[in-house]
Structures are given as C-alpha cells and as structure tokens.
C-alpha atoms as a PDB file:
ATOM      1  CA  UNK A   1      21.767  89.853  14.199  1.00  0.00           C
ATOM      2  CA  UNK A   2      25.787  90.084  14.346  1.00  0.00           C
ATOM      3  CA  UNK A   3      25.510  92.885  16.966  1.00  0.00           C
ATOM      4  CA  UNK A   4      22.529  90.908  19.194  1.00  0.00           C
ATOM      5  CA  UNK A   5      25.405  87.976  19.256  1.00  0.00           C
ATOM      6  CA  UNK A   6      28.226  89.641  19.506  1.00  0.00           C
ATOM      7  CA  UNK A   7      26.207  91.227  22.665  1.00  0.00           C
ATOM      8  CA  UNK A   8      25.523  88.104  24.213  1.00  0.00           C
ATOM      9  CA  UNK A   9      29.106  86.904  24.318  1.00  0.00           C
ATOM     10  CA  UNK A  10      30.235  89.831  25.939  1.00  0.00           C
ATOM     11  CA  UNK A  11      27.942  89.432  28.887  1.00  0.00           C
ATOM     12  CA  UNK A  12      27.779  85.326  29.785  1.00  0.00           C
ATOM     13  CA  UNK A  13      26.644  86.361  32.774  1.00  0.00           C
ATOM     14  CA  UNK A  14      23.411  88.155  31.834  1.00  0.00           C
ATOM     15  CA  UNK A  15      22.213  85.489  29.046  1.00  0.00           C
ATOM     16  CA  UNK A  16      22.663  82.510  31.724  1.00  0.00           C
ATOM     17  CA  UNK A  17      20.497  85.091  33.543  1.00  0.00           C
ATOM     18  CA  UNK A  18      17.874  85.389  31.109  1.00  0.00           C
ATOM     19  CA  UNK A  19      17.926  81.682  30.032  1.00  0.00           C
ATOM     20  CA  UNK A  20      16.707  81.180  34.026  1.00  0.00           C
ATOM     21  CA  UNK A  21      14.142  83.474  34.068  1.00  0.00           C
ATOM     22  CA  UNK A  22      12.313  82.203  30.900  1.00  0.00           C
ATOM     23  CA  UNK A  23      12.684  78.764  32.337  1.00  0.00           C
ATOM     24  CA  UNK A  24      11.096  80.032  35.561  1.00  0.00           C
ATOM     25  CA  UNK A  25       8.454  81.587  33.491  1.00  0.00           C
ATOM     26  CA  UNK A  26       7.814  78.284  31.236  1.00  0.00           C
ATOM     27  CA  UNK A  27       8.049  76.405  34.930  1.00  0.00           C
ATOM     28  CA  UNK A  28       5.445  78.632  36.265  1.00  0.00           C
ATOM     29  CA  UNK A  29       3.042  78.383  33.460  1.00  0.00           C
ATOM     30  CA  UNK A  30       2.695  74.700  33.597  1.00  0.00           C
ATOM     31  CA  UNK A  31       1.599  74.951  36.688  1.00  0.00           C
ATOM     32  CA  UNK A  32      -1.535  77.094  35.604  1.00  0.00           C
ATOM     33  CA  UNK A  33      -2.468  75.060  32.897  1.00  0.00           C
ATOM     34  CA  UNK A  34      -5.382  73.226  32.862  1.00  0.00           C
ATOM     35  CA  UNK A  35      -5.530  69.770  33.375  1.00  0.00           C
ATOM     36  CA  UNK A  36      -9.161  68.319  33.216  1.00  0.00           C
ATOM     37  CA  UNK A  37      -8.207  66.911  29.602  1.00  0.00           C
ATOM     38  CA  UNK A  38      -5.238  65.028  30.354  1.00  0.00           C
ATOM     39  CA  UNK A  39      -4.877  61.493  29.083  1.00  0.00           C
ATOM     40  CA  UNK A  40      -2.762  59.594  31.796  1.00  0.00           C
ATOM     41  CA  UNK A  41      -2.007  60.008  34.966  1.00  0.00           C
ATOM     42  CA  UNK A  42       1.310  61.449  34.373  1.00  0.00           C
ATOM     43  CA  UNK A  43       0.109  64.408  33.069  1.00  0.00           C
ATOM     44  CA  UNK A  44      -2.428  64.887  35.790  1.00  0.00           C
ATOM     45  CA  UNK A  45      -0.457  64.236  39.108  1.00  0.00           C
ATOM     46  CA  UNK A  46       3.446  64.836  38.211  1.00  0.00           C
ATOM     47  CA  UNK A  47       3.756  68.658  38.612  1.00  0.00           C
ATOM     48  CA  UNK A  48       5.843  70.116  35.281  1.00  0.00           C
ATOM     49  CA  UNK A  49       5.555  66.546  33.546  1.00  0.00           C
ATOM     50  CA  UNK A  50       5.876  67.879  29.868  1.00  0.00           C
ATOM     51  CA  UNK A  51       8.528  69.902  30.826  1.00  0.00           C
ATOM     52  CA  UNK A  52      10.478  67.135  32.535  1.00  0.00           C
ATOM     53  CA  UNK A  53       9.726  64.746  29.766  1.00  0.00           C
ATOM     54  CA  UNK A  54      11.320  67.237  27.266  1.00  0.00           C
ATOM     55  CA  UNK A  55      14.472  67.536  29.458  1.00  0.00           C
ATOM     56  CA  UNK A  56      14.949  63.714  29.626  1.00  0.00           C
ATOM     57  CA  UNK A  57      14.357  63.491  26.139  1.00  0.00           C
ATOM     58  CA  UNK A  58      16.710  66.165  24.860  1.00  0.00           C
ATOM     59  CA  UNK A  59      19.216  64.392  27.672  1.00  0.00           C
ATOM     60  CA  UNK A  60      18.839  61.033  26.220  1.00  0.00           C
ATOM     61  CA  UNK A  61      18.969  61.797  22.203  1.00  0.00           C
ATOM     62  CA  UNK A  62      22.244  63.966  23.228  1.00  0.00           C
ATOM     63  CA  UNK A  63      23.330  60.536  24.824  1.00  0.00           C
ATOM     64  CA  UNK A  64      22.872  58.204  22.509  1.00  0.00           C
ATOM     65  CA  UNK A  65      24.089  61.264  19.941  1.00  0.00           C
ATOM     66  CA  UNK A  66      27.568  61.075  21.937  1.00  0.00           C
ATOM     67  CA  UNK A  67      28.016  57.191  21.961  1.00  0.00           C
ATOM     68  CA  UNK A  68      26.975  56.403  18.286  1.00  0.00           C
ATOM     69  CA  UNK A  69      29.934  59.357  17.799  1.00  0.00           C
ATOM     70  CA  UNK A  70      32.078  58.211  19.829  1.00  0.00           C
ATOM     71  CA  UNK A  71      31.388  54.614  18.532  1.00  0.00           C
ATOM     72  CA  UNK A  72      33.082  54.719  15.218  1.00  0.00           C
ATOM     73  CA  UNK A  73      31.480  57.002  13.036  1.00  0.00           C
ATOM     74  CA  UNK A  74      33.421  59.940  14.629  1.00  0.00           C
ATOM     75  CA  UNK A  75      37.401  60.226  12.671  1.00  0.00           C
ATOM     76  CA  UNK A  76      40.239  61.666  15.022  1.00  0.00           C
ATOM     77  CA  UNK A  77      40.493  65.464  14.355  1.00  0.00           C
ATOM     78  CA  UNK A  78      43.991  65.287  11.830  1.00  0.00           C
ATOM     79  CA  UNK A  79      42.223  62.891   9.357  1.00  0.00           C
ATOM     80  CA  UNK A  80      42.822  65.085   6.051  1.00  0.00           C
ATOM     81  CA  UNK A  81      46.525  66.496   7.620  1.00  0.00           C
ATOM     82  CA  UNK A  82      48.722  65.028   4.918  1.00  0.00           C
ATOM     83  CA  UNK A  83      51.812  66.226   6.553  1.00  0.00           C
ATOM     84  CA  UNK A  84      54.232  63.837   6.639  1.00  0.00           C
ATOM     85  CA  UNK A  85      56.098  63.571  10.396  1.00  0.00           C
END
C-alpha cells in the first residue's frame, strides 16, 4: 500500500488523469440507467441528478465544515508552543 502511494505522488499528473476518467465513466453510466421508477421529477428530467446532488452536498458540508472551524472552535497553530519570546 506504501509503494501504490508513494506511486501516486510521483505522477500528479496521471492520478488527476485517472480521477477524470472514472468520473467520465460514473457520468456516463447515469445516463444509462433506468428511470421508469423514479420518484420526482428531478430524478426523471435533470440529466446526472444524483451525481450533481452528491457534488453540492459534499460542497456544502465542506462549507459549513470551514465556517464552524473557522468560527471559534479552530485554535491558532502555536497554541501548546510554551516558548517564551
């Protein structure tokens, strides 16, 4: 598992490359999916609705992740330095 990561960082290029094709290939399979048992509209008309919904989602939990942070809860980064300046 070291070596598969180790990998990976030493080629950026070619994991952003793969990380594009399997999002083409999750893109292109919603399109084949069948939709005769869909409950709203949504799901029936908006073309890659479930995968659009996820992406908002994810987007809006990392949001609201980065304010409530950012809010208070977060300390500043030399918190337990006990140096004395």
């Amino acid at each position: 598992m070291i070596r598969l990561i180790d990998y990976l960082r030493a080629r950026p290029q070619a994991l952003k490359l793969g990380c594009y094709i399997v999002l083409g290939l999750v893109l292109c399979y919603s399109l084949y999916v069948d939709k005769s048992h869909a409950h709203t509209w949504a799901e029936k008309h908006v073309p890659f609705f479930w995968s659009l919904f996820g992406f908002c989602a994810a987007g809006a939990i990392i949001g609201i992740a980065h304010w409530y942070g950012r809010s208070g809860i977060m300390t500043r980064t030399d918190y337990y330095d006990t140096s004395d300046d």
